[in-house]
C-alpha atoms as a PDB file:
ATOM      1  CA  UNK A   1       0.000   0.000   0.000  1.00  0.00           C
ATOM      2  CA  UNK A   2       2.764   2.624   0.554  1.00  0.00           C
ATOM      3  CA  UNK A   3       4.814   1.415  -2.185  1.00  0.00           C
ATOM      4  CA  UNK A   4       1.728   2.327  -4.325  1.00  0.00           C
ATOM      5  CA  UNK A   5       1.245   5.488  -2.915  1.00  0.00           C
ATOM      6  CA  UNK A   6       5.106   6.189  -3.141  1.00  0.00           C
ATOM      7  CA  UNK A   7       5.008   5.408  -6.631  1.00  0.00           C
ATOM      8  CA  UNK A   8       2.339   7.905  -7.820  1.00  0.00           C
ATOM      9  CA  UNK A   9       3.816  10.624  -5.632  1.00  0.00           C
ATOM     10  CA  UNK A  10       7.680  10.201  -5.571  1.00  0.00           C
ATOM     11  CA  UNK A  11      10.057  10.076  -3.401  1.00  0.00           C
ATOM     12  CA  UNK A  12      10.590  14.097  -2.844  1.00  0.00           C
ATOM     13  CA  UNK A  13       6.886  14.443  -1.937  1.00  0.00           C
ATOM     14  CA  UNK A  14       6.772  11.677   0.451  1.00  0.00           C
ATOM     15  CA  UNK A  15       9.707  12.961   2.452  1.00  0.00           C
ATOM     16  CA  UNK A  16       8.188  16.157   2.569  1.00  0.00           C
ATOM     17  CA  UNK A  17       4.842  15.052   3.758  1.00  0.00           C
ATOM     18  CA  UNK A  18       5.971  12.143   6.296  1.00  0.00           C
ATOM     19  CA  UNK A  19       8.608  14.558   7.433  1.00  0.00           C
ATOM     20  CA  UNK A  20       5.892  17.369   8.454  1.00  0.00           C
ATOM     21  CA  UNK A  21       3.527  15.046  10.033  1.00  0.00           C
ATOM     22  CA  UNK A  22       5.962  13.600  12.192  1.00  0.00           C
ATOM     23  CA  UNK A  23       7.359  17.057  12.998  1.00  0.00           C
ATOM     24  CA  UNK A  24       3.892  17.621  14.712  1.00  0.00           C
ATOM     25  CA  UNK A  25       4.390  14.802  17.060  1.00  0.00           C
ATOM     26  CA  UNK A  26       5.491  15.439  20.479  1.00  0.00           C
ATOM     27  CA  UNK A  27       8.150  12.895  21.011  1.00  0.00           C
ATOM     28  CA  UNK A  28      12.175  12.995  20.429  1.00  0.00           C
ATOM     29  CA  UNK A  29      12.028   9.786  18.142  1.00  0.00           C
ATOM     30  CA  UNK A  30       9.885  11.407  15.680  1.00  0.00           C
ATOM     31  CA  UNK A  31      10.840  15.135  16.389  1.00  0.00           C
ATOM     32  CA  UNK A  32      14.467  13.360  15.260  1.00  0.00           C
ATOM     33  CA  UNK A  33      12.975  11.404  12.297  1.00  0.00           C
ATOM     34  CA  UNK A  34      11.174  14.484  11.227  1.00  0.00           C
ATOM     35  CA  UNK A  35      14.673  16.404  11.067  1.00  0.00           C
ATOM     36  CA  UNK A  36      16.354  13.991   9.133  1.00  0.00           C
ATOM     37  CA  UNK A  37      13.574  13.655   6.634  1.00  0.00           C
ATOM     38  CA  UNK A  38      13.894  17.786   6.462  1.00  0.00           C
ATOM     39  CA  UNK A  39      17.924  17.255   5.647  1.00  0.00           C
ATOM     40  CA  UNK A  40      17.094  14.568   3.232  1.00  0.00           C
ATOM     41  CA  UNK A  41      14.518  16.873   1.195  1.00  0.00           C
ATOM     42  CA  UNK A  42      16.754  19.380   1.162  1.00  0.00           C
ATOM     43  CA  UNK A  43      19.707  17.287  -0.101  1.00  0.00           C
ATOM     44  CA  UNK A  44      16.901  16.214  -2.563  1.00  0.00           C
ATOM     45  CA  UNK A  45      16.277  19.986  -3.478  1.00  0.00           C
ATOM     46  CA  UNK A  46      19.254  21.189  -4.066  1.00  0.00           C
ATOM     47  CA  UNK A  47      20.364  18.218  -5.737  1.00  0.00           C
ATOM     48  CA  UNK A  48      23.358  17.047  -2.804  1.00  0.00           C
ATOM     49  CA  UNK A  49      21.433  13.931  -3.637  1.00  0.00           C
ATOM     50  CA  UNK A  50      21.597  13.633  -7.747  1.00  0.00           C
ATOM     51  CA  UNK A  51      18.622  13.560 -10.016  1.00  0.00           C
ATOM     52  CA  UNK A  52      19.358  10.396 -11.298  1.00  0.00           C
ATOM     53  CA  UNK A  53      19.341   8.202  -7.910  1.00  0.00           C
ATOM     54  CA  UNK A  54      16.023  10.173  -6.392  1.00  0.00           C
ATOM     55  CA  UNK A  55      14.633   8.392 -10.081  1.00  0.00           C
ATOM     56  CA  UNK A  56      16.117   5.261  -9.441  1.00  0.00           C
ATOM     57  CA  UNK A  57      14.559   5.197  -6.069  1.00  0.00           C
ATOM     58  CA  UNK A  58      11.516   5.721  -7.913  1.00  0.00           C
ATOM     59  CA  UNK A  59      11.791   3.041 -10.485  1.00  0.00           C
ATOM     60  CA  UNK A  60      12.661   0.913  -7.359  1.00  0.00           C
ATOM     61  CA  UNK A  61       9.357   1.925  -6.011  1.00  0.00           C
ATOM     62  CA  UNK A  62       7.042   1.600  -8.241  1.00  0.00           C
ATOM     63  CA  UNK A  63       8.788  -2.425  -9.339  1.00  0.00           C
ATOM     64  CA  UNK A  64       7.711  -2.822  -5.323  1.00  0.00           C
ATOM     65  CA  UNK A  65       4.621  -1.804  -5.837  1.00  0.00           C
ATOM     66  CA  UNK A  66       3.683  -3.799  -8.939  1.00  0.00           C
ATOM     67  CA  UNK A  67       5.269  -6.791  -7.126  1.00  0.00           C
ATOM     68  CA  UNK A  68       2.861  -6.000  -3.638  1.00  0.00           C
ATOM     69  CA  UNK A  69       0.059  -5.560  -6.600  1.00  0.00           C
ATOM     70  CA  UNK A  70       0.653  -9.256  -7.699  1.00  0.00           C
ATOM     71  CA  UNK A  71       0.943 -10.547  -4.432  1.00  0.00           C
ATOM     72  CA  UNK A  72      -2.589  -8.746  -3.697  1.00  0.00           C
ATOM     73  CA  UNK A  73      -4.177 -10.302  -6.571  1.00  0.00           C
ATOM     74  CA  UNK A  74      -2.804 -13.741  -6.045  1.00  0.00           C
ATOM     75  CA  UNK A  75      -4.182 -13.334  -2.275  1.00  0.00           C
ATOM     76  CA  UNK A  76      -8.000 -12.313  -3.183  1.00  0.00           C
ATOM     77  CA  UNK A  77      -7.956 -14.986  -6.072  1.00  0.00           C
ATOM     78  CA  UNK A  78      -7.082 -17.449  -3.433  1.00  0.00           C
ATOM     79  CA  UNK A  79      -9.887 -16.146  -1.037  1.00  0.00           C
ATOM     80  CA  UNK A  80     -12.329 -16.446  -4.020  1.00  0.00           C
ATOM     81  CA  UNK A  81     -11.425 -19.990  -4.489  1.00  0.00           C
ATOM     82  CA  UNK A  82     -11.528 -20.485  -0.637  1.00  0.00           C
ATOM     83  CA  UNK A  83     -15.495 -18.712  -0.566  1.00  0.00           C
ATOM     84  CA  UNK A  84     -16.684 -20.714  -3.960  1.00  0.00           C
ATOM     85  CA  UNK A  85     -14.830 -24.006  -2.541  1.00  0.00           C
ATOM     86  CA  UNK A  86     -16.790 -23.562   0.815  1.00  0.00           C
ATOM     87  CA  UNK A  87     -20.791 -22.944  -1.147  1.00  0.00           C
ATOM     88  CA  UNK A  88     -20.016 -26.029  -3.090  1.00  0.00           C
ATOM     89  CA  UNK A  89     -19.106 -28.266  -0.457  1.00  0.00           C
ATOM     90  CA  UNK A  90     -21.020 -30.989   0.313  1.00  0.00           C
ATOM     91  CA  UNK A  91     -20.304 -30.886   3.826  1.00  0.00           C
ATOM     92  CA  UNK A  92     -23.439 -29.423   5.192  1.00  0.00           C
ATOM     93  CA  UNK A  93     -21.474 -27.301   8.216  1.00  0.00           C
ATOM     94  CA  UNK A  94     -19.114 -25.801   5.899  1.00  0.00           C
ATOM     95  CA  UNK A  95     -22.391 -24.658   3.787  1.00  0.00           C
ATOM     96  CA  UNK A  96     -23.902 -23.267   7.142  1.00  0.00           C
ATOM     97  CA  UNK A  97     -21.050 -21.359   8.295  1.00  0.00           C
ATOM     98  CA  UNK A  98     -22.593 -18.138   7.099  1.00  0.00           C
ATOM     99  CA  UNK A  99     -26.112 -18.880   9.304  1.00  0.00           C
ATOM    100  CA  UNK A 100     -24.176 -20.355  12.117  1.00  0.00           C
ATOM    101  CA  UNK A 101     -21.975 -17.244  12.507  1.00  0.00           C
ATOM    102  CA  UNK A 102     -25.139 -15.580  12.387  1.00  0.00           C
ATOM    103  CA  UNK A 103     -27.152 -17.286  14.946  1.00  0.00           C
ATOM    104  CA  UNK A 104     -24.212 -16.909  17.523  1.00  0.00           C
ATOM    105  CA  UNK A 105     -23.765 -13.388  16.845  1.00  0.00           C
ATOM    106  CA  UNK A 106     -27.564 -13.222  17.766  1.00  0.00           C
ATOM    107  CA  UNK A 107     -27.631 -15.061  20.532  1.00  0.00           C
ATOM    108  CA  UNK A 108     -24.469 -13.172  22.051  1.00  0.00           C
ATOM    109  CA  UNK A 109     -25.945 -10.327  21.268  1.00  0.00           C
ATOM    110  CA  UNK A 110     -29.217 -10.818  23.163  1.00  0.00           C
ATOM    111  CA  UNK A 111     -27.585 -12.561  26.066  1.00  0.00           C
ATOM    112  CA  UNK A 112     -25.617  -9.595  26.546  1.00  0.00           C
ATOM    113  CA  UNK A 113     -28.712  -7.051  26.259  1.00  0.00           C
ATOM    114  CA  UNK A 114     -30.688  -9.567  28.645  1.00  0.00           C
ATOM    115  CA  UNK A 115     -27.481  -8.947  31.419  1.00  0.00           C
ATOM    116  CA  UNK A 116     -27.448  -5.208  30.833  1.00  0.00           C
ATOM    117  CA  UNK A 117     -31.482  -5.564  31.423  1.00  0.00           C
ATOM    118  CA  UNK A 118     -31.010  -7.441  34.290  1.00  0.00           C
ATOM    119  CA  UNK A 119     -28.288  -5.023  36.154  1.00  0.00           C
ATOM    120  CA  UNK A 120     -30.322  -2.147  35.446  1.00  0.00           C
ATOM    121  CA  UNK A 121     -33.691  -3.942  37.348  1.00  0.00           C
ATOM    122  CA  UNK A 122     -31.367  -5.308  39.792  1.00  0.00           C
ATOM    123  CA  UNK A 123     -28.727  -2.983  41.072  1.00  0.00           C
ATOM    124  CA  UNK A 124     -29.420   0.674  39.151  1.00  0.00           C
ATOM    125  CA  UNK A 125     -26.196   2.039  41.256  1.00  0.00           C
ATOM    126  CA  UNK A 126     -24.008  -0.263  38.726  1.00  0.00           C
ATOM    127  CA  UNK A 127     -25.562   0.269  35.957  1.00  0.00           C
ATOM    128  CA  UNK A 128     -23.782   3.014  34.783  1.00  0.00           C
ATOM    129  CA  UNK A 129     -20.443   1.107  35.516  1.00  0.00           C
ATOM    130  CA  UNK A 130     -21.546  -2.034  33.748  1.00  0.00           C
ATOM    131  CA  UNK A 131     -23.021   0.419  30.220  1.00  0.00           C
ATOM    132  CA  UNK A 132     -19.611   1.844  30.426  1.00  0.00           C
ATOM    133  CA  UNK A 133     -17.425  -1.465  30.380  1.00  0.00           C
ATOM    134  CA  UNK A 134     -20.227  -2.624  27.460  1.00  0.00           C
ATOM    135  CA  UNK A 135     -19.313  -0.104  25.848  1.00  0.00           C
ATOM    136  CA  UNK A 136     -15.729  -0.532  25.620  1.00  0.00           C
ATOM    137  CA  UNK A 137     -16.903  -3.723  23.412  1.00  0.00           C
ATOM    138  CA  UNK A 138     -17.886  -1.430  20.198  1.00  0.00           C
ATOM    139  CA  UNK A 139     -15.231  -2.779  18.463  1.00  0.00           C
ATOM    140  CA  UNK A 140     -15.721  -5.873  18.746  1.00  0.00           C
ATOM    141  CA  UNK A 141     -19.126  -5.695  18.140  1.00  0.00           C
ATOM    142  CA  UNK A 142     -18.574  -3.371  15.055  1.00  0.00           C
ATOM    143  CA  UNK A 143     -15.889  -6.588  13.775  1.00  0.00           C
ATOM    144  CA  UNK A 144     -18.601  -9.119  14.275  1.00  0.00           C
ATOM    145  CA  UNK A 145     -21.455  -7.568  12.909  1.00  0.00           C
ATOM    146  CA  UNK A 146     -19.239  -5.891  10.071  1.00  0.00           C
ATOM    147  CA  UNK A 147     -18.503  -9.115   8.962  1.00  0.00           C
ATOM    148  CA  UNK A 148     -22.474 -10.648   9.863  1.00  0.00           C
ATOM    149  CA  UNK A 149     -23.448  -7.997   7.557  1.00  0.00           C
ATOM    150  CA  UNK A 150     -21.023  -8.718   4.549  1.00  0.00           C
ATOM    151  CA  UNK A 151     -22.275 -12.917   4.376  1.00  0.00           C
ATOM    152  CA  UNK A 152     -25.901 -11.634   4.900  1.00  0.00           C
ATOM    153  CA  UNK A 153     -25.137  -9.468   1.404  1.00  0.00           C
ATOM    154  CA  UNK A 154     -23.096 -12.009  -0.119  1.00  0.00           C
ATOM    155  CA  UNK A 155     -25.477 -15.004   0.621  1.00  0.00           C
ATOM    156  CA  UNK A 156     -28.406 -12.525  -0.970  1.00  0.00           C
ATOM    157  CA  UNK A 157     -26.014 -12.332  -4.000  1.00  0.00           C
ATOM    158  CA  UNK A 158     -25.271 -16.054  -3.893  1.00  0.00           C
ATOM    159  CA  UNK A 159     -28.986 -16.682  -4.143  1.00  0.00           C
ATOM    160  CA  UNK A 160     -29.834 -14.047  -6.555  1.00  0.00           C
ATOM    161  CA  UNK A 161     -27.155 -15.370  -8.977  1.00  0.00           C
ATOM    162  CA  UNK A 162     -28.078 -19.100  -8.844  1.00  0.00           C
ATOM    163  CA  UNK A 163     -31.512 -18.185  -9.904  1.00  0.00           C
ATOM    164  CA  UNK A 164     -30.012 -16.012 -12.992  1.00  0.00           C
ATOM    165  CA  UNK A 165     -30.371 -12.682 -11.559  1.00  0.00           C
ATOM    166  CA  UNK A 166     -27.712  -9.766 -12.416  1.00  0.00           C
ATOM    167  CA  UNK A 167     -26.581  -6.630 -10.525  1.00  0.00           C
ATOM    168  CA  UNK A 168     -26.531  -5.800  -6.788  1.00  0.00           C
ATOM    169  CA  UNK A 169     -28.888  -7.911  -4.268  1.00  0.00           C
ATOM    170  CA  UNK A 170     -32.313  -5.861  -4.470  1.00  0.00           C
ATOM    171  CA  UNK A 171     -31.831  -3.842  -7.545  1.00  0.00           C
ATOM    172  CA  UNK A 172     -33.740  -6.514 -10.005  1.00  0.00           C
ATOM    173  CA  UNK A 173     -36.394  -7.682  -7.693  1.00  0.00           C
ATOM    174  CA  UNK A 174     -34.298 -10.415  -7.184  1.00  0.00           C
ATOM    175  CA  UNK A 175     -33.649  -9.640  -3.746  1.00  0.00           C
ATOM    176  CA  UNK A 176     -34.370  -7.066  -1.070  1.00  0.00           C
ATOM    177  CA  UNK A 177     -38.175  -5.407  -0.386  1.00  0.00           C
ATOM    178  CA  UNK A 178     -39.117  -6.078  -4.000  1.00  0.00           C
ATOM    179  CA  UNK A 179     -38.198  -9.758  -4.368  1.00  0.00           C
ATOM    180  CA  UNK A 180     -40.098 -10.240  -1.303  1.00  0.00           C
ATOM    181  CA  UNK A 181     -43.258  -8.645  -2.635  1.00  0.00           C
ATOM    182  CA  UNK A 182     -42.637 -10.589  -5.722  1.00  0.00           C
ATOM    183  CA  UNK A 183     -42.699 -13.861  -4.166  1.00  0.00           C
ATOM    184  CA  UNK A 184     -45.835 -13.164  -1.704  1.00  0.00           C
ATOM    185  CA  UNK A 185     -48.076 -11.736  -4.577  1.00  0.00           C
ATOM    186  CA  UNK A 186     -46.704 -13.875  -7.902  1.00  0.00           C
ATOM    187  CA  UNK A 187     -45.986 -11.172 -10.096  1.00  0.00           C
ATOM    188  CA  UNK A 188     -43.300  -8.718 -10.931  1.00  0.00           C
ATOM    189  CA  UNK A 189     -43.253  -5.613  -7.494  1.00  0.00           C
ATOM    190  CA  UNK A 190     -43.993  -2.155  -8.963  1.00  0.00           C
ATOM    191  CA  UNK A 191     -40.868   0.104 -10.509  1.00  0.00           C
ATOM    192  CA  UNK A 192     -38.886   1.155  -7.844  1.00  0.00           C
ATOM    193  CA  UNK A 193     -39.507  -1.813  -5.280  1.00  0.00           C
ATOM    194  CA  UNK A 194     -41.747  -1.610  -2.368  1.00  0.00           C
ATOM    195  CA  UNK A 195     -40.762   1.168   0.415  1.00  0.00           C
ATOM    196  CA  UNK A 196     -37.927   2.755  -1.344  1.00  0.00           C
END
């Protein structure tokens, strides 16, 4: 990722940026970084350091980032294979993975709003204590039902493709509000799908 970004903006630019942002940190090890970074842009500048290497550093860059770019693609083809391999299986738990995650995110979910209920009836003077450390679970939370929230769209696309749909889940009636009111009345859900 920073190769990439190094290669579209050079070397000279990077130093420049990386050196001011560190220079606003309050710390020695980056006040220091953030004054060698200013030496080495002005070596770059007034050309202490030549022309030609600041380019080959460039050309070095921008070979890293075509190499992380290969290494990226050769990583989400593999996941592909990985998420196609897993709908085709015929072992039915590998299949149900996407429910399953989403039954136990469910239940942990209500299990922990049934606690929180239950301190609040119980002992209101702790209840502001026990909000507070459930609160320091956001991120979790955010993880779990990030990720709850991609298979639920996926799975609607899996569907929507094996019956010959195209596009994004919802948008052909194939999924969503209008697929839905498709299915309960037998015909096609008015332009625009129901409740949008």
């Amino acid at each position: 990722m920073i190769a990439a970004l190094l290669a579209q903006v050079g070397l000279p630019l990077l130093v420049r940026t990386v050196g001011s942002a560190l220079g606003l940190i309050d710390n020695p090890l980056a006040s220091a970084a953030a004054a060698a970074l200013k030496e080495v842009d002005g070596a770059i500048a007034d050309s202490r350091i030549p022309p030609e290497q600041v380019a080959e550093a460039n050309r070095h860059v921008e070979k890293m980032a075509e190499l992380d770019s290969a290494d990226f693609q050769a990583a989400l083809k593999e996941v592909n294979q990985t998420v196609r391999t897993d709908a085709t299986s015929d072992d039915p738990y590998v299949r149900r993975m996407r429910p399953t995650f989403g039954y136990v995110m469910a239940v942990t979910w209500g299990a922990q709003m049934l606690a929180l209920a239950f301190i609040i009836l119980t002992d209101p003077a702790q209840a502001g204590t026990v909000v507070n450390a459930m609160a320091s679970l956001g991120t979790i939370w955010s993880v779990g039902l990030g990720v709850l929230g991609i298979y639920v769209y996926k799975r609607s696309d899996d569907k929507r493709l094996a019956n010959g749909g195209g596009g994004d889940a919802g948008e052909d009636g194939g999924g969503g509000l209008g697929g839905l009111m498709e299915k309960l009345l037998g015909s096609k859900a008015p332009a625009g799908g129901a409740g949008r």
